[in-house]
Protein backbone atom coordinates (compact mmCIF):
# COMPACT_ATOMS: atom_id res chain seq x y z
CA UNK A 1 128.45 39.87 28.05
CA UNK A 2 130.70 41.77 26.06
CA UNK A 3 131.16 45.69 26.17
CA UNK A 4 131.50 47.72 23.32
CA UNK A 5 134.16 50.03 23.57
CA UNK A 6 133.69 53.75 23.59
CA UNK A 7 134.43 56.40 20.40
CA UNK A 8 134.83 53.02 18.16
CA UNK A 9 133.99 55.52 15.31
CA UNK A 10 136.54 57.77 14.06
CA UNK A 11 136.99 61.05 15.68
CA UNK A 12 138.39 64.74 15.39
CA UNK A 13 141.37 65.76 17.26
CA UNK A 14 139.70 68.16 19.73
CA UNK A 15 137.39 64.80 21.05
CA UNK A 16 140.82 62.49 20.94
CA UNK A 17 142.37 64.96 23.75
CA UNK A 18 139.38 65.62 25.81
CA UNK A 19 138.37 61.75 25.67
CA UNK A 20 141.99 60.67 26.24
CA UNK A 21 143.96 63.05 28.50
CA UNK A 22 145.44 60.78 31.50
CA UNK A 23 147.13 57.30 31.54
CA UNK A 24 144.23 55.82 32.51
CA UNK A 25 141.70 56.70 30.40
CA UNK A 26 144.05 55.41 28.00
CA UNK A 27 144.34 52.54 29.07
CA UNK A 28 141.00 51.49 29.98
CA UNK A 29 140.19 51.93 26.08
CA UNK A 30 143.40 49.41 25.47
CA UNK A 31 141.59 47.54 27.86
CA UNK A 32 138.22 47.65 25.85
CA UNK A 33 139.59 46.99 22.91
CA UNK A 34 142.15 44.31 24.02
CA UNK A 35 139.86 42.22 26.07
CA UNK A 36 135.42 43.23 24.79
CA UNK A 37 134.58 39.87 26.61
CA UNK A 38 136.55 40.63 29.69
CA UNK A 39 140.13 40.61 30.77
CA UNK A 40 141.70 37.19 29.85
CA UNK A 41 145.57 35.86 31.26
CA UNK A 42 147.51 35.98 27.71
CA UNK A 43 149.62 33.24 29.17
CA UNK A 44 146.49 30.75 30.12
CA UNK A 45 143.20 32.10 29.15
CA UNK A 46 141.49 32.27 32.28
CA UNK A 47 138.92 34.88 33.31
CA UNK A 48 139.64 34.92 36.81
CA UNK A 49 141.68 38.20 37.49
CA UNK A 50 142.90 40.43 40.10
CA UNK A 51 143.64 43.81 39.57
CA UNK A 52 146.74 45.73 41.12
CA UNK A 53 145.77 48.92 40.72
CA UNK A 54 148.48 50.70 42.13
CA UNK A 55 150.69 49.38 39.37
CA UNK A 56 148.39 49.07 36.48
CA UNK A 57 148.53 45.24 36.24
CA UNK A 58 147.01 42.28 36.19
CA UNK A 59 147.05 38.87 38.86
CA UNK A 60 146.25 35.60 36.99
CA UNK A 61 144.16 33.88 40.01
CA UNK A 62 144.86 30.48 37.79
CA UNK A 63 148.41 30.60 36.92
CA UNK A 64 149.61 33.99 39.07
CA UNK A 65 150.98 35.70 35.74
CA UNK A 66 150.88 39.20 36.14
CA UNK A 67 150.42 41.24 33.27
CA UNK A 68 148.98 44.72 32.22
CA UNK A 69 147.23 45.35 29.07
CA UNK A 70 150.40 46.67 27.23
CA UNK A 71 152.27 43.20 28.07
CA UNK A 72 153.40 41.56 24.64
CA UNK A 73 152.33 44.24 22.38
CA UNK A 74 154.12 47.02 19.93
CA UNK A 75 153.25 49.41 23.37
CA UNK A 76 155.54 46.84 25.71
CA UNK A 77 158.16 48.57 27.72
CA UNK A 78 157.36 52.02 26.53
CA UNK A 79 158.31 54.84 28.99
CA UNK A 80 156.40 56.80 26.28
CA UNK A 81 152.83 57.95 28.00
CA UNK A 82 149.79 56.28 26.26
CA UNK A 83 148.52 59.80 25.73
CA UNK A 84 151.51 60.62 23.08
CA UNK A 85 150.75 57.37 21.32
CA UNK A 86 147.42 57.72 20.66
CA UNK A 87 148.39 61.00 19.30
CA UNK A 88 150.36 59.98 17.09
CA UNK A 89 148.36 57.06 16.18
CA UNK A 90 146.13 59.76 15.22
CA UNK A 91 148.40 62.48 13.45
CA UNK A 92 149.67 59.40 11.03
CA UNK A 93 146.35 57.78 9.88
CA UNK A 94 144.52 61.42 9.50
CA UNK A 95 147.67 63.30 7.61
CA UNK A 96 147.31 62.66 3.87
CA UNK A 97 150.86 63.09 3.10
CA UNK A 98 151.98 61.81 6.58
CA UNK A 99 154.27 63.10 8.74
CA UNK A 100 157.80 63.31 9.71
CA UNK A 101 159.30 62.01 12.86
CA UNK A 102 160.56 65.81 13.33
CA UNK A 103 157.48 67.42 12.92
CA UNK A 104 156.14 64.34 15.36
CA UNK A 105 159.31 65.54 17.78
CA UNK A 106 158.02 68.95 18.23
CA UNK A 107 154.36 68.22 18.52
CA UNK A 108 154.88 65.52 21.27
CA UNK A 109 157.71 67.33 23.03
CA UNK A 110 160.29 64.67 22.78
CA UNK A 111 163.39 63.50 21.16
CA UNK A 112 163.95 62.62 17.33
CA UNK A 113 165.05 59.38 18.41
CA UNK A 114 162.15 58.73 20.45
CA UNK A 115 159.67 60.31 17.78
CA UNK A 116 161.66 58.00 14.67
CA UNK A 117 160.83 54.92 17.01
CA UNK A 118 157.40 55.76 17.32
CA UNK A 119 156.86 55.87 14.23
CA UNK A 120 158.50 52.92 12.81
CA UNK A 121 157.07 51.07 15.56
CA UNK A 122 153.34 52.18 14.31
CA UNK A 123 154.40 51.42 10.69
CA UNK A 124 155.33 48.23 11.46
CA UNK A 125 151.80 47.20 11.93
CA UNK A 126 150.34 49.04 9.24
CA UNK A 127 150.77 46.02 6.45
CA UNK A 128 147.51 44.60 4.22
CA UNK A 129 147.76 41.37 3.29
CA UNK A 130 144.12 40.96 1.53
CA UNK A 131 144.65 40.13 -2.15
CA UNK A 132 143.17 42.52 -4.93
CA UNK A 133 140.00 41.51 -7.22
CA UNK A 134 137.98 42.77 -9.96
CA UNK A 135 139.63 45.66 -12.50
CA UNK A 136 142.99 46.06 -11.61
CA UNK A 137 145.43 48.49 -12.77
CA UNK A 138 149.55 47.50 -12.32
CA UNK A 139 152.73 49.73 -13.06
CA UNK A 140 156.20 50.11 -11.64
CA UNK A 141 158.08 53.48 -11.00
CA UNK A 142 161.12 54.74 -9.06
CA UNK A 143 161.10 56.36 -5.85
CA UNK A 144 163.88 58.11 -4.43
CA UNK A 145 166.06 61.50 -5.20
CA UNK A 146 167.10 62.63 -8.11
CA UNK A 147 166.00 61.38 -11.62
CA UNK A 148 166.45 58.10 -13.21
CA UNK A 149 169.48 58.95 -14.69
CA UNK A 150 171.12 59.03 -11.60
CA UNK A 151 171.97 55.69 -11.76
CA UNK A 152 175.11 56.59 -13.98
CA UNK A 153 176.10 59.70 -12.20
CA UNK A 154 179.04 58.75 -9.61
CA UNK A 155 177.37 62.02 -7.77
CA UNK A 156 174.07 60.29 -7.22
CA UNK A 157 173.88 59.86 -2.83
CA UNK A 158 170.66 58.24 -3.07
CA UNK A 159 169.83 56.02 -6.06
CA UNK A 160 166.29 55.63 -6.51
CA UNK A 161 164.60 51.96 -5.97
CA UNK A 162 162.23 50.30 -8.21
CA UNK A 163 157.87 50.09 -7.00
CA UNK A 164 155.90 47.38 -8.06
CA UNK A 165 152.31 48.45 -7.50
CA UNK A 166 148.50 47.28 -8.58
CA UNK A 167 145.24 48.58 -7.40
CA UNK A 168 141.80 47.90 -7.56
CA UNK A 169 139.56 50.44 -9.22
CA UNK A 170 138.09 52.44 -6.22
CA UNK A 171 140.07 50.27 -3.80
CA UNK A 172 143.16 49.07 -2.26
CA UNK A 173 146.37 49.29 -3.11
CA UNK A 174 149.67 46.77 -2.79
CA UNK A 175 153.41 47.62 -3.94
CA UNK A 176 156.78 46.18 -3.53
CA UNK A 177 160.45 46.90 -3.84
CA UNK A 178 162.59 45.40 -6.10
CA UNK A 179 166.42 45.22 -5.73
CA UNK A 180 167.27 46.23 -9.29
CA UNK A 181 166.60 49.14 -11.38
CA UNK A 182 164.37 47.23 -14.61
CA UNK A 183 161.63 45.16 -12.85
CA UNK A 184 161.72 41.87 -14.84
CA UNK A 185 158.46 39.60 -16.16
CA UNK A 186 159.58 37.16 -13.35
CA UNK A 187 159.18 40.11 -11.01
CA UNK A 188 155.68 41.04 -11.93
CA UNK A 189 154.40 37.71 -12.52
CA UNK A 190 155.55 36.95 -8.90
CA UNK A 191 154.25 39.98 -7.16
CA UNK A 192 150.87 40.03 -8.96
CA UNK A 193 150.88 36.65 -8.06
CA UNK A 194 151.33 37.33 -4.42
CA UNK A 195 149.06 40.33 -4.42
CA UNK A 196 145.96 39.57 -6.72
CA UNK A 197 142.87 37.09 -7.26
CA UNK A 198 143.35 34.33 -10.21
CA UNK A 199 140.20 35.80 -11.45
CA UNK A 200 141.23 39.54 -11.68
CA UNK A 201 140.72 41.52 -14.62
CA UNK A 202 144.43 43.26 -14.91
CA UNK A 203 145.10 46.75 -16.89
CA UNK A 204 148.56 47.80 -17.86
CA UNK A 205 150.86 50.27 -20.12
CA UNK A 206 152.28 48.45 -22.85
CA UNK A 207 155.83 46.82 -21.09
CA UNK A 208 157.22 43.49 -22.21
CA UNK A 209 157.10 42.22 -18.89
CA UNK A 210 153.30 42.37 -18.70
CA UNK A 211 152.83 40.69 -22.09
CA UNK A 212 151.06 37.13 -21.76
CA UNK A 213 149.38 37.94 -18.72
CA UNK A 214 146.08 36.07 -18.18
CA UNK A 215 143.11 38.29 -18.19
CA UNK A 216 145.03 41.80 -19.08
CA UNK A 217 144.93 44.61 -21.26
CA UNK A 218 146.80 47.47 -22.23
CA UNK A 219 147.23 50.60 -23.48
CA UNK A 220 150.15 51.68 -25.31
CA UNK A 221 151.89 55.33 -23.87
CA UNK A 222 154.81 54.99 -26.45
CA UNK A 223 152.18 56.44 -29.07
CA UNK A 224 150.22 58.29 -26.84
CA UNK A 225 147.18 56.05 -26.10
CA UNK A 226 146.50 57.26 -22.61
CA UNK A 227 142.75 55.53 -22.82
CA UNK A 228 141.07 53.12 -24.80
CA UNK A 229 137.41 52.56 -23.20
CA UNK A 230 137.51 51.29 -20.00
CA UNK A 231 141.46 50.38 -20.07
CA UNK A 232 143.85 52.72 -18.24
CA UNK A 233 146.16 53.36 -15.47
CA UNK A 234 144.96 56.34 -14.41
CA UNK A 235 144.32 55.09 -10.66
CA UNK A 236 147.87 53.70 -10.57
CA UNK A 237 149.72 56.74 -11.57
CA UNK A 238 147.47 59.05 -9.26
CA UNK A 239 148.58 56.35 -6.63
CA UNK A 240 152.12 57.30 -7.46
CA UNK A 241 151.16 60.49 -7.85
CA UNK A 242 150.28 61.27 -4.30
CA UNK A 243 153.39 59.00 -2.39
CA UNK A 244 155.81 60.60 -4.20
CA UNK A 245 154.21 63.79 -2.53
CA UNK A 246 154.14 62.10 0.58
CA UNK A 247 158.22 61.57 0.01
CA UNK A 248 158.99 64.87 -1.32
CA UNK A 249 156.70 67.24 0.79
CA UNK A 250 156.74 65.49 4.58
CA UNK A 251 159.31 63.09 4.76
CA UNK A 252 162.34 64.38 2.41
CA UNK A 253 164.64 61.57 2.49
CA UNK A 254 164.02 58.20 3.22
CA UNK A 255 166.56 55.32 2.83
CA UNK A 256 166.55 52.23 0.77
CA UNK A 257 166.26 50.39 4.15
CA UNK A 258 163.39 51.91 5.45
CA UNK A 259 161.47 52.40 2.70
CA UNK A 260 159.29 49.84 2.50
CA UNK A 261 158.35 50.62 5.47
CA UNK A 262 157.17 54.19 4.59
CA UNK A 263 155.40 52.45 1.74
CA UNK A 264 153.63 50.44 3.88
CA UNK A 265 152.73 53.06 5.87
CA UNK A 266 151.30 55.19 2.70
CA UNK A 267 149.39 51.93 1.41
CA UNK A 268 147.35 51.40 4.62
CA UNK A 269 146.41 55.27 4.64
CA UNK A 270 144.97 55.01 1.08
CA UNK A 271 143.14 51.48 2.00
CA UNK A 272 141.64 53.06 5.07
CA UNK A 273 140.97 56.53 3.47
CA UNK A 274 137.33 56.01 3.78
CA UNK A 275 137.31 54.22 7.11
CA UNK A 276 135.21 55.56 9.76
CA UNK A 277 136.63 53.76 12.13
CA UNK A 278 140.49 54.18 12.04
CA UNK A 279 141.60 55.32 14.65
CA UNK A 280 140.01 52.27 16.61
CA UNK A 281 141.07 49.92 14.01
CA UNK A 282 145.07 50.92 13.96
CA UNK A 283 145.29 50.88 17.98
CA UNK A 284 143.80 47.03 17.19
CA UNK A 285 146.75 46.41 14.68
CA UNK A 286 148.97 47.84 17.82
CA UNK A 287 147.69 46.05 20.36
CA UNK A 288 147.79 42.75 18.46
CA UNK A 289 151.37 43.17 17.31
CA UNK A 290 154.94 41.70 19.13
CA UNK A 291 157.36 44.23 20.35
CA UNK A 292 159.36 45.94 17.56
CA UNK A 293 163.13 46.33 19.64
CA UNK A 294 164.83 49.56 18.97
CA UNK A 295 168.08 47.50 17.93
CA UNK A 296 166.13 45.43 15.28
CA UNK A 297 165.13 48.75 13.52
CA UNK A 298 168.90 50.14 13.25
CA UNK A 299 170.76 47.06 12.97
């Protein structure tokens, strides 16, 4: 019989510290979520299991693998306590703007290094592949410091990157990066493409590259046409809108490397801002995802 895990609905920060304040509390939750039917070998399936308890692990009674419920997920080989992670599990999903690794650093008491990894290592999970349907708006824009004239200036440090993004009307969002600064029609066609249902409806500015589309509309900003009926990209550019806030107000300077990344990060927030059951549903994402190595990240 399975058993339905404890606090699967979302909760407030005070109940996240009394209902997860030791190791093991922590990880008997991992264990909930990781294994509802039962602890399982991840090497052979079976359900007949020891437990060491002095070391927090598993004995396969089948195929003597020994295991503990962090084995071969984003958590593996952390010296970090579970207690910080879900922490910051929780800071992440529940700050609109998100958070920095140095604001992370001094509310878990550790190093930048250690908070950065965290992070990324949380991000790395946080990816939506479900394509968008019904109304959707697209548009591109440039995220980065300075303006889009920076391009030319020798004294830009940080050129900005080019953002593909579409969303549904009242739901999820998907962007991109592009390599070059002027997205072309073979870059939208490809990302929508990758991104959206054959039978979306798809609303756009007025941009050569979206000309021809099947199914689109658009209204023309050159002139001043901001809305005509139901056709705008008013969700888009308040999508924009808010990760450019993200950028600017929490994290301050991210680099081309790492930023889709961030993105990702930012996208999963707004998919999941009217999940009640986030928390739950992100420490799934981390327990079902490989180990991220620290080298990988930096190489």
């Amino acid at each position: 019989m399975s058993r339905k895990p404890t606090f699967t609905q979302d909760i407030d920060l005070v109940s996240l510290i009394e209902a997860f304040n030791s190791e093991a509390k922590c990880r008997t939750y991992l264990e909930e979520l990781r294994w509802p039917e039962g602890v399982h070998c991840p090497r052979c399936g079976s359900d007949k299991i020891s437990r060491i308890v002095k070391r927090n692990q598993f004995d396969c009674d089948a195929c003597r693998y020994q295991f503990s419920v962090t084995a071969g997920t984003i958590f593996n080989d952390s010296h970090l306590p579970l207690w910080k992670w879900f922490l910051a599990v929780y800071v992440m999903g529940e700050s609109k703007k998100g958070i920095s690794a140095n604001q992370l650093k001094r509310m878990l008491g550790v190093s930048y290094k250690t908070a950065w990894y965290l992070c990324h290592r949380i991000r790395a999970t946080m990816v939506d592949t479900e394509p968008l349907s019904g109304t959707v708006e697209a548009d591109e824009t440039w995220m980065g410091h300075g303006r889009r004239n920076s391009y030319r200036s020798r004294e830009a440090k940080t050129p900005l990157t080019t953002v593909l993004g579409a969303v549904e009307r009242g739901g999820r969002v998907r962007v991109t990066t592009v390599d070059h600064r002027y997205p072309t029609k073979a870059d939208i066609e490809s990302f929508l493409d990758s991104v959206t249902a054959e039978d979306r409806l798809l609303y756009s500015d007025a941009a050569k590259m979206y000309e021809d589309l099947p199914n689109h509309a658009s209204v023309d900003h050159s002139v001043s046409e901001w809305v005509q009926g139901d056709i705008h990209t008013n969700t888009i550019e308040s999508v924009w809108s808010l990760f450019k806030r993200s950028l600017i107000g929490s994290y301050h300077k991210v680099s081309v490397k790492h930023l889709p990344a961030y993105l990702d990060e930012m996208t999963f927030r707004y998919n999941n801002r009217e999940n009640e059951y986030l928390f739950r549903d992100t420490l799934l994402r981390l327990i079902g995802a490989e180990p991220l190595e620290y080298a990988e990240l930096v190489s």
